[in-house]
Protein backbone atom coordinates (compact mmCIF):
# COMPACT_ATOMS: atom_id res chain seq x y z
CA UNK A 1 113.29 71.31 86.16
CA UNK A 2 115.49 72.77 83.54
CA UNK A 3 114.88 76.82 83.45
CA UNK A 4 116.25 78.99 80.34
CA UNK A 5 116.81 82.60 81.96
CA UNK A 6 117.35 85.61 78.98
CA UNK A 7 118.26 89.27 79.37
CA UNK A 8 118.19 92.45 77.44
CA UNK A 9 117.59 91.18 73.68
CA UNK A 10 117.39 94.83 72.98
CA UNK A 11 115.74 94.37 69.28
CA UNK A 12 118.53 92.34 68.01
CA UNK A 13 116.49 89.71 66.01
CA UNK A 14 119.60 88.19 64.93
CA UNK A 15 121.30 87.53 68.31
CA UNK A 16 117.54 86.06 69.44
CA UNK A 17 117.38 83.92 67.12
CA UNK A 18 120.85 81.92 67.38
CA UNK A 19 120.05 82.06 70.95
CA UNK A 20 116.77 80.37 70.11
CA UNK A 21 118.28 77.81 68.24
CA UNK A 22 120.55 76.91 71.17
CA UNK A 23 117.15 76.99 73.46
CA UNK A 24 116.26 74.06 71.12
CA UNK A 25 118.67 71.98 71.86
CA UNK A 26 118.82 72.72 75.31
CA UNK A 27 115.33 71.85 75.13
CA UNK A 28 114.41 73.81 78.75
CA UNK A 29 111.05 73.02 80.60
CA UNK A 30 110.97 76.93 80.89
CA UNK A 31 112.13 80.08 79.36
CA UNK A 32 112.04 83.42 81.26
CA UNK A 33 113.10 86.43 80.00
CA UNK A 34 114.56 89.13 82.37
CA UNK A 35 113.31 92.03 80.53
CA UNK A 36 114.47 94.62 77.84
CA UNK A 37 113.39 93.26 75.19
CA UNK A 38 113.39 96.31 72.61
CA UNK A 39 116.21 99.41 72.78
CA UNK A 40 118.95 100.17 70.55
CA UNK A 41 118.42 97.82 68.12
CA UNK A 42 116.34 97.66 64.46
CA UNK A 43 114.17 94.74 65.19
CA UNK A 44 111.50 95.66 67.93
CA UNK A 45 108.30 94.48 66.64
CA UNK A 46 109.61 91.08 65.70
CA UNK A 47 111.85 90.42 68.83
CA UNK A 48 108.96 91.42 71.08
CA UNK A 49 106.59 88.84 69.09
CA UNK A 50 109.14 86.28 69.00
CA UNK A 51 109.77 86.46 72.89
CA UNK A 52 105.74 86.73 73.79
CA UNK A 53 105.85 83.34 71.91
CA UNK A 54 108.57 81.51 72.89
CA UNK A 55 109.21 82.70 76.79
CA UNK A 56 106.95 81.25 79.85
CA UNK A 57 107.32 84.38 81.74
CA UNK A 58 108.66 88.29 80.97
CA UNK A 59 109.16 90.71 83.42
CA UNK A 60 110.04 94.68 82.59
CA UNK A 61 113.30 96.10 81.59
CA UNK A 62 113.65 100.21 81.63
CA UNK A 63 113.92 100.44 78.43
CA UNK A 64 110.57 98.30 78.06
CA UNK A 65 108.75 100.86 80.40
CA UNK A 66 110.55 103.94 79.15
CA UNK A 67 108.85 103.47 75.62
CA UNK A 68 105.35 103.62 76.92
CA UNK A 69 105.92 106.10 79.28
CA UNK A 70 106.67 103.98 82.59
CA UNK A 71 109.92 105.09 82.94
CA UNK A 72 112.09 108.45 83.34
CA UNK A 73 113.84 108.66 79.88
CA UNK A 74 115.97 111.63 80.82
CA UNK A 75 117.86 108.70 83.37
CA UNK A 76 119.08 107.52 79.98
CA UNK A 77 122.23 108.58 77.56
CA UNK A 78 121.88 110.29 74.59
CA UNK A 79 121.95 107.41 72.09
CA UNK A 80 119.83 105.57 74.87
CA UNK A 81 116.96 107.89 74.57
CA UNK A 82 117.10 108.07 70.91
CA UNK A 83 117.00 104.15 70.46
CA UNK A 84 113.53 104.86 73.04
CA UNK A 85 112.18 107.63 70.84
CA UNK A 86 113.03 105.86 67.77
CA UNK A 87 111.38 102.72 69.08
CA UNK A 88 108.14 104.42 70.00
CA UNK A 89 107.57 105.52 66.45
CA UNK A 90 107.99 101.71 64.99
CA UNK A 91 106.42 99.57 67.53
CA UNK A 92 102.31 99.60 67.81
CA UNK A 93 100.04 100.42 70.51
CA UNK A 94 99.47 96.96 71.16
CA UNK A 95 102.89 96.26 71.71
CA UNK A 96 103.09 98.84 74.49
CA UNK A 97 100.19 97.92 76.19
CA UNK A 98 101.81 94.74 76.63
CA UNK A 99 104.81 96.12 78.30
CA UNK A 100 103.02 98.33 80.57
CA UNK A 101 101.20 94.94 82.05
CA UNK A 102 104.53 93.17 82.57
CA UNK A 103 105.71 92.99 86.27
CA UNK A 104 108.85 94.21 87.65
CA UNK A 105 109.40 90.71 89.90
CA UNK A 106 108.23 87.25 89.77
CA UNK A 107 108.98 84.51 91.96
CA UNK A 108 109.38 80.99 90.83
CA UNK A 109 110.77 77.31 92.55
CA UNK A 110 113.68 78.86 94.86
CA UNK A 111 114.82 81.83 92.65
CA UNK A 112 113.71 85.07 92.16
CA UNK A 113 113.93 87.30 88.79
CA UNK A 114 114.31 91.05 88.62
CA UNK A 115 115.82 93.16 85.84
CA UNK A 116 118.23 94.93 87.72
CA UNK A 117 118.01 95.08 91.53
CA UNK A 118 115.50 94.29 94.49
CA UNK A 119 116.43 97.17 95.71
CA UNK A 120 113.28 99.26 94.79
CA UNK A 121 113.31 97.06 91.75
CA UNK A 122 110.77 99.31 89.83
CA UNK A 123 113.87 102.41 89.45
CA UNK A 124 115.96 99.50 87.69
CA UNK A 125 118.78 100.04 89.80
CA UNK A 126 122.54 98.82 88.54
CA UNK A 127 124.24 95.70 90.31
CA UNK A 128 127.72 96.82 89.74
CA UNK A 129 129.52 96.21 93.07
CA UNK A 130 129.37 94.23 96.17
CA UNK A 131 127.68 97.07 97.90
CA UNK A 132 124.79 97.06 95.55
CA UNK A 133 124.66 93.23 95.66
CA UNK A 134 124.90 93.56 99.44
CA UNK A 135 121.18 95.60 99.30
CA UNK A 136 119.81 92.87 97.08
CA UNK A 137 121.10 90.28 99.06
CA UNK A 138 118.78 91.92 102.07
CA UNK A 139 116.03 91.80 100.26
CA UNK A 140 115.84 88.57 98.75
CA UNK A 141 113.87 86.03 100.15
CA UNK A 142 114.72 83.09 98.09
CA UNK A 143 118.04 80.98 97.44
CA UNK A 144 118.61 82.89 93.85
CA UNK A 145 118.22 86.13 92.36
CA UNK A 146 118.90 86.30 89.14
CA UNK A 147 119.26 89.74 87.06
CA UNK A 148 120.70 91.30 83.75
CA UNK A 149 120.66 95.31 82.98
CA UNK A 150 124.35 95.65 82.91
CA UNK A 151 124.99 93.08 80.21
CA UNK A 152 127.91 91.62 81.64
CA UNK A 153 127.27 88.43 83.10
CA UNK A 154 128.19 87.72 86.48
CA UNK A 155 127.85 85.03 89.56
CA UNK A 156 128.04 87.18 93.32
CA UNK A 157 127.75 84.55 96.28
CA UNK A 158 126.14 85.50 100.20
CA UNK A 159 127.76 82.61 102.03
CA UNK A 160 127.48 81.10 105.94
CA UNK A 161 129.43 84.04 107.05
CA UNK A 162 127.83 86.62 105.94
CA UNK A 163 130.52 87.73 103.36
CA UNK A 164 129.87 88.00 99.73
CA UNK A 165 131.86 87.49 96.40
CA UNK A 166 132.03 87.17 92.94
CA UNK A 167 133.08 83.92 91.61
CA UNK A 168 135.29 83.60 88.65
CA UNK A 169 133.41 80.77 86.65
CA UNK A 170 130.99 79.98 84.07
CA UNK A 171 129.67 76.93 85.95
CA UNK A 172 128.70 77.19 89.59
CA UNK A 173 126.67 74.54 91.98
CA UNK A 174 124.11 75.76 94.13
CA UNK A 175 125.03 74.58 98.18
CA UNK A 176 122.21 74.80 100.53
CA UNK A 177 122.89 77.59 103.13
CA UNK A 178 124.29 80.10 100.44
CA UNK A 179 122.89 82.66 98.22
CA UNK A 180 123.64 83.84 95.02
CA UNK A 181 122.73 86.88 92.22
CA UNK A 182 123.33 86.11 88.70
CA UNK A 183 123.84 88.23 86.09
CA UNK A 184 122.51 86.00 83.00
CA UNK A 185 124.34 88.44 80.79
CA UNK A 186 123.05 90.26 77.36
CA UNK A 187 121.49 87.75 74.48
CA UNK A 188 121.91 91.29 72.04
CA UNK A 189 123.87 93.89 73.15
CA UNK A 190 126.69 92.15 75.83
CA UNK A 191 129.29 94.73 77.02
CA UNK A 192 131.89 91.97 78.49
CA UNK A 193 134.27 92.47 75.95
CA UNK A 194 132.35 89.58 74.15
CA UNK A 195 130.45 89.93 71.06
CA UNK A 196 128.56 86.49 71.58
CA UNK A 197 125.04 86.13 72.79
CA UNK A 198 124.78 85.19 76.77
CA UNK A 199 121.97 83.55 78.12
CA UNK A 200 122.15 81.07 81.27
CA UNK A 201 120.54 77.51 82.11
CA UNK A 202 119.41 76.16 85.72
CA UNK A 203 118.90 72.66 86.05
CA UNK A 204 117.07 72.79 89.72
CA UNK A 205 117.61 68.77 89.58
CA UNK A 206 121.67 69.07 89.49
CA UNK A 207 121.67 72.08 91.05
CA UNK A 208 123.69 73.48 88.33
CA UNK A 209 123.49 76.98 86.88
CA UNK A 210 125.39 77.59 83.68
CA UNK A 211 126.26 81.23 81.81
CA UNK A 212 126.41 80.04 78.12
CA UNK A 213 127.58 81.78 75.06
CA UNK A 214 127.03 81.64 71.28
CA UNK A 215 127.81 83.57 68.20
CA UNK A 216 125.43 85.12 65.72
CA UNK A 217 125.51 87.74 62.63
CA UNK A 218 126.95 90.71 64.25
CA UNK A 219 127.19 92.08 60.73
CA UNK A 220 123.82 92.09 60.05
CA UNK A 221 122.10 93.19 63.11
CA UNK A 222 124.78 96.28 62.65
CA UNK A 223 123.43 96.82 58.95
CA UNK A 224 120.02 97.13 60.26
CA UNK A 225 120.54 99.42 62.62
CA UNK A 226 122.57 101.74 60.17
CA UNK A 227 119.84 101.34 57.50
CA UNK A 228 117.17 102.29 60.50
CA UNK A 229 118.92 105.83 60.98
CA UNK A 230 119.83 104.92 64.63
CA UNK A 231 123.14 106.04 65.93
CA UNK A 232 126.33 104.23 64.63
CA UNK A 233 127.78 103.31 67.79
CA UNK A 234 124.93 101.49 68.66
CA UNK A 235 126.33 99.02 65.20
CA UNK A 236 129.74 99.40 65.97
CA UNK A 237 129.46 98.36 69.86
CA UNK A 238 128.35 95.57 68.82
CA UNK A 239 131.64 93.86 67.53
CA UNK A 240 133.67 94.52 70.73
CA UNK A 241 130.91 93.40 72.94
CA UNK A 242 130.89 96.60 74.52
């Protein structure tokens, strides 16, 4: 089984849709997407259609449940909660009552998918350290967890001996009697210091898992979200993938 795993698209139609393109030729048996799906960017309504179409399975971001009332906005920064507020007034009923029906966890084949921690997974907690890893790592019951929120992507391993680290590599095999978190990165708003879409494959056959990157019109999504009235830095991040 070949798995396509997505993160935080954030209303960047422009970033989803080179990312889709890639999908095609990866050709995946299925796509999940992590959550996150709207925030900061100009393209809600369409990125939220596009991914109801095109993913197998969606669980909730913050941002997702913050714009239908889920979700604590006053967690979030300023230009955070103005993307939300923004984003309430363009998106339709409809489209939140979607979001409020997606889960916060789902469990498929030997992996497990949450948008930022298992840790009490429904307050979207950050995985920013080995001591936050370390309280997902107790908590996950399968081989694989695999996350996003932070938009940087990342592999953190559990091994034999108890001891955990991250691993500098794109590419990493999965060996029986380990465990692993991974970060499948940002597909529109990464904050690695690379502007590129991230998403991240898992072939369960070769027991490969791959963090993959490609470019897309970083211009354009930042025109759209000047011409929308949202903050600037949420355009001008975008270049320095921050």
């Amino acid at each position: 089984m070949k798995y396509a795993i997505i993160a935080d698209i954030h209303a960047n139609l422009e970033a989803w849709l080179a990312v889709k393109a890639e999908l095609t030729k990866e050709n995946p048996d299925k796509i999940i997407c992590l959550g996150d799906i709207i925030g900061y960017g100009a393209n809600p309504k369409e990125c939220l259609d596009e991914a109801k179409v095109s993913c197998d399975y969606i669980i909730a971001g913050n941002h997702d449940w913050a714009v239908c009332g889920l979700f604590d906005v006053n967690s979030f920064n300023l230009y955070a909660r103005e993307a939300v507020e923004w984003t309430d007034g363009v998106i339709d009923e409809k489209h939140k009552d979607y979001l409020k029906r997606l889960p916060v966890t789902l469990d498929i084949d030997n992996f497990t998918c949450v948008h930022g921690s298992l840790y009490h997974p429904d307050e979207f907690n950050y995985i920013l350290n080995l001591d936050a890893a370390a309280m997902t790592f107790a908590n996950l019951k399968k081989d694989i967890c695999f996350i996003g929120h932070s938009h940087s992507p990342a592999i953190i391993v559990y091994d034999e001996n108890g001891d955990i680290n991250y691993i500098d590599s794109e590419v990493i095999e999965i060996i029986e009697g380990k465990k692993y978190i991974i970060n499948a990165g940002s597909v529109g708003q990464p904050r690695d210091g690379n502007p590129a879409a991230c998403y991240c494959i898992y072939n369960t056959d070769e027991k490969i898992i791959e963090i993959k990157r490609v470019p897309y019109e970083v211009h354009l999504a930042q025109k759209k979200i000047i011409e929308a009235g949202l903050p600037h830095f949420l355009a001008t991040r975008l270049a320095g993938g921050r």
